[in-house]
PDB file of N, CA and C in Angstrom:
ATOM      1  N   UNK A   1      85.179  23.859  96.978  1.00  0.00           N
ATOM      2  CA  UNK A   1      85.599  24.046  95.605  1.00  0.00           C
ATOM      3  C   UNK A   1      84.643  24.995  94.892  1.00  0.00           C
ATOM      4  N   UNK A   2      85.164  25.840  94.048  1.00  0.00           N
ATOM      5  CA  UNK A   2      84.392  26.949  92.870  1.00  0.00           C
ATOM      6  C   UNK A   2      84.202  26.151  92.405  1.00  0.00           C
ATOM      7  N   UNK A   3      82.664  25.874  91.568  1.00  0.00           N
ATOM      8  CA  UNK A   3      82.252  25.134  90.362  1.00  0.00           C
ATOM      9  C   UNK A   3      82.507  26.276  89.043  1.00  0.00           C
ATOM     10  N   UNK A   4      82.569  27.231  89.444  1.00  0.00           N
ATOM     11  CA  UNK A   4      82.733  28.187  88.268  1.00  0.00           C
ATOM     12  C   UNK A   4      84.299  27.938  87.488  1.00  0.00           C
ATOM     13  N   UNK A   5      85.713  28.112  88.423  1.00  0.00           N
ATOM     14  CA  UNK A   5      86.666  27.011  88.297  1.00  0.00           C
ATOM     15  C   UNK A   5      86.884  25.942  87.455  1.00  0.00           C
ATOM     16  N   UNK A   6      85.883  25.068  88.391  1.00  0.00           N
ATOM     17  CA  UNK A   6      85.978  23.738  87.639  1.00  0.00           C
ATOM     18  C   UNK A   6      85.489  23.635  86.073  1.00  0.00           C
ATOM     19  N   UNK A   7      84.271  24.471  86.005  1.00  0.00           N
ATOM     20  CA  UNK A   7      83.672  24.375  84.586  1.00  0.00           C
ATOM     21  C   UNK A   7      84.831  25.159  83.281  1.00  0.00           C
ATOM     22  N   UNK A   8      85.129  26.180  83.954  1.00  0.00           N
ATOM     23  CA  UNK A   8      86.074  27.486  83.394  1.00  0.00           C
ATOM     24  C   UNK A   8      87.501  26.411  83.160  1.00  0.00           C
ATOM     25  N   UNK A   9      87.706  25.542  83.608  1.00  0.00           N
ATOM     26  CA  UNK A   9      88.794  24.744  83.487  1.00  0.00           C
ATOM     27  C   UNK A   9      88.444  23.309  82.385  1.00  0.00           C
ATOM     28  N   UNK A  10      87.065  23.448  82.532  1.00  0.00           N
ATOM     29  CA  UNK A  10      87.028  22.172  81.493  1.00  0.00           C
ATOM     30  C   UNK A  10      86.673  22.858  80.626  1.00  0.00           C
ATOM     31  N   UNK A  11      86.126  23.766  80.040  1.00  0.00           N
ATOM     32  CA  UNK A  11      86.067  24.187  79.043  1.00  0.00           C
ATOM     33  C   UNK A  11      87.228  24.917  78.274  1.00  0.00           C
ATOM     34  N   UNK A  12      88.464  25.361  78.696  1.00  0.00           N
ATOM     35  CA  UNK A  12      89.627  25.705  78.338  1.00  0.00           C
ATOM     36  C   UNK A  12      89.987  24.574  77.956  1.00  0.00           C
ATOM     37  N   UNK A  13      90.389  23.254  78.804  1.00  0.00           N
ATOM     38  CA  UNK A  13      91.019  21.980  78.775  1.00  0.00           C
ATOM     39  C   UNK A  13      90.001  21.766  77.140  1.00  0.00           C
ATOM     40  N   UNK A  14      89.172  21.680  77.017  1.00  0.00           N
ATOM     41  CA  UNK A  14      88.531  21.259  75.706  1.00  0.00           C
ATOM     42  C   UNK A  14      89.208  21.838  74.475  1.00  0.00           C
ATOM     43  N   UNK A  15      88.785  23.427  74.467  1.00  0.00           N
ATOM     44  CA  UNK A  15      89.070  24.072  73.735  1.00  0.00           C
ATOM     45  C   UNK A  15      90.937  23.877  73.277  1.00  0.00           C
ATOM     46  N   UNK A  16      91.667  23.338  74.174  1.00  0.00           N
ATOM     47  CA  UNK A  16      92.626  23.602  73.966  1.00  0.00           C
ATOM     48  C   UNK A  16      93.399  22.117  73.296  1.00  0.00           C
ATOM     49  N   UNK A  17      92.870  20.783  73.898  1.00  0.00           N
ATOM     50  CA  UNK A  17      93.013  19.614  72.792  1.00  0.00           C
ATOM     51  C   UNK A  17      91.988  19.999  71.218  1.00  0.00           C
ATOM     52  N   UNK A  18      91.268  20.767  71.429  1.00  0.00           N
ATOM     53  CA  UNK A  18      91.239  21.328  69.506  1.00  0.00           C
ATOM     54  C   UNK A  18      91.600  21.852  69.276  1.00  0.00           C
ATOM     55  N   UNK A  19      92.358  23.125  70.224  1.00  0.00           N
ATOM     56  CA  UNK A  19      93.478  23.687  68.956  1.00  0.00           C
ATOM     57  C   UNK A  19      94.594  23.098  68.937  1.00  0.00           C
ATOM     58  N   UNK A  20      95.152  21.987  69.488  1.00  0.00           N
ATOM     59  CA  UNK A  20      96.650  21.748  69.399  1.00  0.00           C
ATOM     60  C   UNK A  20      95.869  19.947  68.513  1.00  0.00           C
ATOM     61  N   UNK A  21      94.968  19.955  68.278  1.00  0.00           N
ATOM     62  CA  UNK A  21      94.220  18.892  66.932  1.00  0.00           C
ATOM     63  C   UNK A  21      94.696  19.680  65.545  1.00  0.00           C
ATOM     64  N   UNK A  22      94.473  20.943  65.752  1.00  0.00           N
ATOM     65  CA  UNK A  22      94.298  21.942  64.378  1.00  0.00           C
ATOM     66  C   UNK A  22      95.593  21.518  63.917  1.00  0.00           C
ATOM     67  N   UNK A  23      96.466  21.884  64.597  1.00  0.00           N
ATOM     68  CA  UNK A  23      97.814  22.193  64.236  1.00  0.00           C
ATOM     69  C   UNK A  23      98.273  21.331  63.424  1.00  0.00           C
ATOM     70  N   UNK A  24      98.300  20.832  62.519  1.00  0.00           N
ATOM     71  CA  UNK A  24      98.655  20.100  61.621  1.00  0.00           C
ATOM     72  C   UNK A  24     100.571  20.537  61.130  1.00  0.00           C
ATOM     73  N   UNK A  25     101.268  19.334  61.718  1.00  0.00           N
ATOM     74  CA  UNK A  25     102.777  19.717  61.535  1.00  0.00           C
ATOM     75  C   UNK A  25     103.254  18.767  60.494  1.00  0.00           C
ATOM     76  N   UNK A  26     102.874  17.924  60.493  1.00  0.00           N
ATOM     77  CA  UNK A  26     103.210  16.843  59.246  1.00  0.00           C
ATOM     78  C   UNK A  26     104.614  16.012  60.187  1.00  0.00           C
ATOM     79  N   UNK A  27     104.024  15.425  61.617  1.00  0.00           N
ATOM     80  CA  UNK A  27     104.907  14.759  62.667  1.00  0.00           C
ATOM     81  C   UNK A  27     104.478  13.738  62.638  1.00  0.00           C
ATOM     82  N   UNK A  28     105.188  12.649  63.411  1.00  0.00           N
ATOM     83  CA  UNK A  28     104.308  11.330  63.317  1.00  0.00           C
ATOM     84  C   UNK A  28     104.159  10.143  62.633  1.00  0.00           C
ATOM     85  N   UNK A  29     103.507   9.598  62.573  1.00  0.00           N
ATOM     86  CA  UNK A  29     103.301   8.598  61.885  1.00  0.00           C
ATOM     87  C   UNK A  29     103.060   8.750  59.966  1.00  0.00           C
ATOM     88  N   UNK A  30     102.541   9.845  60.059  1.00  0.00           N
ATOM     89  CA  UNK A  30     102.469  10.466  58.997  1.00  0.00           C
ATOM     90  C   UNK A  30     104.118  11.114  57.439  1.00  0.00           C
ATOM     91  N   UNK A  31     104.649  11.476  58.722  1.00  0.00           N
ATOM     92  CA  UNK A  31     105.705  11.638  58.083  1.00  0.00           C
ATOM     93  C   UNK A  31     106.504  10.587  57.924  1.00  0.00           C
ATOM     94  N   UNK A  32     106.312   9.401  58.424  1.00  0.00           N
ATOM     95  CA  UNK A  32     107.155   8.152  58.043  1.00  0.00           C
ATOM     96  C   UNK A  32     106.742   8.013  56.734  1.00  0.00           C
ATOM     97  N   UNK A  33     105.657   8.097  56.596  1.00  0.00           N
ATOM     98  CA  UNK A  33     105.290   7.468  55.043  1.00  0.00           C
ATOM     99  C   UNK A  33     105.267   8.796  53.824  1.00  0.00           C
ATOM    100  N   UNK A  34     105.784   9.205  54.168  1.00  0.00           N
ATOM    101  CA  UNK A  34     106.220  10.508  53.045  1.00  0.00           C
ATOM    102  C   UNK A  34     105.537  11.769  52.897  1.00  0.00           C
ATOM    103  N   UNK A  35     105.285  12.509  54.578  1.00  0.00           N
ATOM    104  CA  UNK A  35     104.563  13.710  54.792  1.00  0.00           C
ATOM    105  C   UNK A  35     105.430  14.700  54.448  1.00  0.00           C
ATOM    106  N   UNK A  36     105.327  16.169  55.134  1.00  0.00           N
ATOM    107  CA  UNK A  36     105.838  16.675  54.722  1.00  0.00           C
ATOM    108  C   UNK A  36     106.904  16.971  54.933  1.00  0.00           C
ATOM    109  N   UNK A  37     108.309  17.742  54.203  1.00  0.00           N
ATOM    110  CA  UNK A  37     109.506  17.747  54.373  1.00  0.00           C
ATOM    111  C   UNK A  37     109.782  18.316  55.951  1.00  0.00           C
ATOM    112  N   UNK A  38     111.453  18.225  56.520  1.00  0.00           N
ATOM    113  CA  UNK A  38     111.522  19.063  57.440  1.00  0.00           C
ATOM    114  C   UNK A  38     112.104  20.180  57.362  1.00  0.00           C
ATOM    115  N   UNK A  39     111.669  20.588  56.007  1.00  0.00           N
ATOM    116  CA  UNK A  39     112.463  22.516  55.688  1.00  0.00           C
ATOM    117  C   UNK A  39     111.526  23.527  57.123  1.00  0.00           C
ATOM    118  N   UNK A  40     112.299  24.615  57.448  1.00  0.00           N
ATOM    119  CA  UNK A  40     111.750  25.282  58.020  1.00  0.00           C
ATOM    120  C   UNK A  40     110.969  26.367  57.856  1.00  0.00           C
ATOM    121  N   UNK A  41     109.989  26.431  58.164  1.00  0.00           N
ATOM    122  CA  UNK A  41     108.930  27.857  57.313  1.00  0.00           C
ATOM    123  C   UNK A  41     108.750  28.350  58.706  1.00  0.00           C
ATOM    124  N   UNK A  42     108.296  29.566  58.300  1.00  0.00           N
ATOM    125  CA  UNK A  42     107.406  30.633  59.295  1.00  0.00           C
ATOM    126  C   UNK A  42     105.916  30.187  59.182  1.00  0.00           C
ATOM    127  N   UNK A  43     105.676  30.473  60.188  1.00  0.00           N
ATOM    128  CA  UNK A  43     103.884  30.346  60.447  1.00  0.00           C
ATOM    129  C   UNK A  43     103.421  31.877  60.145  1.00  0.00           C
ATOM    130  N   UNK A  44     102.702  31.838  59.424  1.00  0.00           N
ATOM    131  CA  UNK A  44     101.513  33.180  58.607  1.00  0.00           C
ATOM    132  C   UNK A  44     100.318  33.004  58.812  1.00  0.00           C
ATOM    133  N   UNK A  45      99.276  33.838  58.779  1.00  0.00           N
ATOM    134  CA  UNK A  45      97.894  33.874  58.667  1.00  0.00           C
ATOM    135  C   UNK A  45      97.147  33.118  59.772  1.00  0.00           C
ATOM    136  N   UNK A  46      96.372  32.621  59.506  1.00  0.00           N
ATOM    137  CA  UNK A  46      95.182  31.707  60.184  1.00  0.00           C
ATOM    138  C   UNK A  46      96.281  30.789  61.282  1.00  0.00           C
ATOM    139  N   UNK A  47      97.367  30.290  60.578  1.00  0.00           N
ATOM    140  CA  UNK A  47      98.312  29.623  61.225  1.00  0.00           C
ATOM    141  C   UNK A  47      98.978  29.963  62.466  1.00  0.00           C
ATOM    142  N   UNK A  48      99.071  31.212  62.164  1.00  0.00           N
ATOM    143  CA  UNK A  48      99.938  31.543  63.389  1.00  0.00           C
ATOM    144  C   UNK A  48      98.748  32.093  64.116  1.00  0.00           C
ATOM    145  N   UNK A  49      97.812  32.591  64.117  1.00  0.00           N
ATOM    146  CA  UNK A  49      97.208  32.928  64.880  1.00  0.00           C
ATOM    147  C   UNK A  49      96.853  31.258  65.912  1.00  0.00           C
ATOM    148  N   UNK A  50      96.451  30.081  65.226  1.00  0.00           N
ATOM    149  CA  UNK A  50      96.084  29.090  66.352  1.00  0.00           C
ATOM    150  C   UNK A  50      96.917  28.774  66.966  1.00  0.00           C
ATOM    151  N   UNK A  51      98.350  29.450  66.913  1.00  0.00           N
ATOM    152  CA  UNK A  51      99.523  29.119  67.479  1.00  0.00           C
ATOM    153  C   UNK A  51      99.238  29.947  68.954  1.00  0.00           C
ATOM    154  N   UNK A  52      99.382  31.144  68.629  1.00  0.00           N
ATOM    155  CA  UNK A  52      98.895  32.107  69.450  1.00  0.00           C
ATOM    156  C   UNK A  52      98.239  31.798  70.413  1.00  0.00           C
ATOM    157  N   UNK A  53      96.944  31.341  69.862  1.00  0.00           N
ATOM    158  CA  UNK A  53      95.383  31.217  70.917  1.00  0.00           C
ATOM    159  C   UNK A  53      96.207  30.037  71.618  1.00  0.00           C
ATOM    160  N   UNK A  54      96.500  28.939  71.395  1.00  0.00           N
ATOM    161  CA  UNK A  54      97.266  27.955  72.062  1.00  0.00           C
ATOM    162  C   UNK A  54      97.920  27.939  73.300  1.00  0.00           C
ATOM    163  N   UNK A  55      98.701  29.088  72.746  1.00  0.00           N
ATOM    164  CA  UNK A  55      99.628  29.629  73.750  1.00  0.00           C
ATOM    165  C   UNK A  55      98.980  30.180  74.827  1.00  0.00           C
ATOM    166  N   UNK A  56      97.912  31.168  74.586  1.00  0.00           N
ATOM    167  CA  UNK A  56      96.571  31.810  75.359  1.00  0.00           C
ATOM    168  C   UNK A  56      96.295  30.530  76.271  1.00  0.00           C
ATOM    169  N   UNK A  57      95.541  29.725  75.343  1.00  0.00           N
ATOM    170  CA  UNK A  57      94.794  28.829  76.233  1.00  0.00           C
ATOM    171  C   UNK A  57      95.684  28.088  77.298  1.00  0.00           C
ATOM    172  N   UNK A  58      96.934  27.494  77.059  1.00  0.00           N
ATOM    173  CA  UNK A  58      97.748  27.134  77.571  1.00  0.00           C
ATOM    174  C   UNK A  58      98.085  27.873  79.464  1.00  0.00           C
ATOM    175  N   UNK A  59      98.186  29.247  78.970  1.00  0.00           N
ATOM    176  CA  UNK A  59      98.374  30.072  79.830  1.00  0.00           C
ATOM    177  C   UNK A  59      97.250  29.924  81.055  1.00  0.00           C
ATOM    178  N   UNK A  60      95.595  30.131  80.111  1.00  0.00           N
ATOM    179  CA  UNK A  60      94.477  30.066  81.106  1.00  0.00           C
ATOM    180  C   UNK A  60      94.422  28.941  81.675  1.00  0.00           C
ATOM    181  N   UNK A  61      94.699  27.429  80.936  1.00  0.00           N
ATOM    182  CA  UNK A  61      94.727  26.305  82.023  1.00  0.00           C
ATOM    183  C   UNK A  61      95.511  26.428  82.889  1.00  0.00           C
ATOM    184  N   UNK A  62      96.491  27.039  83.007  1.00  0.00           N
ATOM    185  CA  UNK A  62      97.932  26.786  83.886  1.00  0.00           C
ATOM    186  C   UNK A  62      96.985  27.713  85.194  1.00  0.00           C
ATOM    187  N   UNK A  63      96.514  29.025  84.791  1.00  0.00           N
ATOM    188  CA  UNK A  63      95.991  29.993  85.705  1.00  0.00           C
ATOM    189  C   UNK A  63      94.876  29.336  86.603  1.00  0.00           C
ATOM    190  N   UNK A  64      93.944  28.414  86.175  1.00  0.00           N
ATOM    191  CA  UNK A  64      92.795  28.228  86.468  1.00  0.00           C
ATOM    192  C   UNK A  64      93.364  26.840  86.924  1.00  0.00           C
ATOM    193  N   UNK A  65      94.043  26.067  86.883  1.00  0.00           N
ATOM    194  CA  UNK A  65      94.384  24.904  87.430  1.00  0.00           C
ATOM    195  C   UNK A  65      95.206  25.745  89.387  1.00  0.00           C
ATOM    196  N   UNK A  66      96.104  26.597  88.917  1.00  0.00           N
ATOM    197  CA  UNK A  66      96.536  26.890  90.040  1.00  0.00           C
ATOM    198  C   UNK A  66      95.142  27.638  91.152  1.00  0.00           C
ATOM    199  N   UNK A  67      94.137  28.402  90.807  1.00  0.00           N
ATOM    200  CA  UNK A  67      93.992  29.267  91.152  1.00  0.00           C
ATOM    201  C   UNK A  67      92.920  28.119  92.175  1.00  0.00           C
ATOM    202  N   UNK A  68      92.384  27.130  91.061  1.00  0.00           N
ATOM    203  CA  UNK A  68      91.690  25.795  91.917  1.00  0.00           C
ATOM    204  C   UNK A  68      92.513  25.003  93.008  1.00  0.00           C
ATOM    205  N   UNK A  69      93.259  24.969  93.216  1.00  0.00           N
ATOM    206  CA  UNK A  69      94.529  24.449  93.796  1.00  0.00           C
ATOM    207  C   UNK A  69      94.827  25.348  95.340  1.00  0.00           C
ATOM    208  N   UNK A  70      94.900  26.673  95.045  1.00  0.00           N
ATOM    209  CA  UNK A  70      94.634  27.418  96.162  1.00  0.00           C
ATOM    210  C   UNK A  70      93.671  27.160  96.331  1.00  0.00           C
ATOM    211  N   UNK A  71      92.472  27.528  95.919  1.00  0.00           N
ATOM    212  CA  UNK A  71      91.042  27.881  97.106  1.00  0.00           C
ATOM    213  C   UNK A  71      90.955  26.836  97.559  1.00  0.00           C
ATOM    214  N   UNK A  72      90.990  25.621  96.893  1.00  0.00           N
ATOM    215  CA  UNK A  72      90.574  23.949  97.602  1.00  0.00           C
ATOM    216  C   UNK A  72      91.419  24.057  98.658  1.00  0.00           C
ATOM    217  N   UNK A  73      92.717  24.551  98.580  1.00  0.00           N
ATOM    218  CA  UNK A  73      93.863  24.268 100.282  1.00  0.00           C
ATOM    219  C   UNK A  73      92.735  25.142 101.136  1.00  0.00           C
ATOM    220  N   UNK A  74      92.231  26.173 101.018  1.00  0.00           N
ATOM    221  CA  UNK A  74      92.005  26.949 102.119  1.00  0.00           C
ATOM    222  C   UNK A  74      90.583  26.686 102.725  1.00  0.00           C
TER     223      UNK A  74
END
């Protein structure tokens, strides 16, 4: 096994339960008790960008989970 991998994978995996923490949708438990409406808006600014990186990070776990997955078979 790469330890470089493994570390490069937990540190994405981190980074990426705080940005999908950030995201504040007003889902949940929250909206039972009178959060926010379900009108539909666009995401702007700061917003859409952690959407973005998300998506990023998302991508690099998927990459770095597979790429660990090969070398360990071989």
């Amino acid at each position: 096994m790469n330890p470089a991998l493994l570390i490069g994978q937990d540190i994405i995996g981190v980074f990426l339960m705080i940005s999908i923490l950030l995201q504040a949708r007003g889902s949940g438990l929250s909206a039972t008790f009178g959060g926010d409406s379900s009108v539909y808006r666009s995401r702007r600014g700061i917003e859409r960008r952690l959407w973005q990186f998300t998506i990023l990070l998302a991508v690099l776990f998927c990459f770095f989970s597979e790429a660990s997955f090969i070398l360990t078979k071989s």
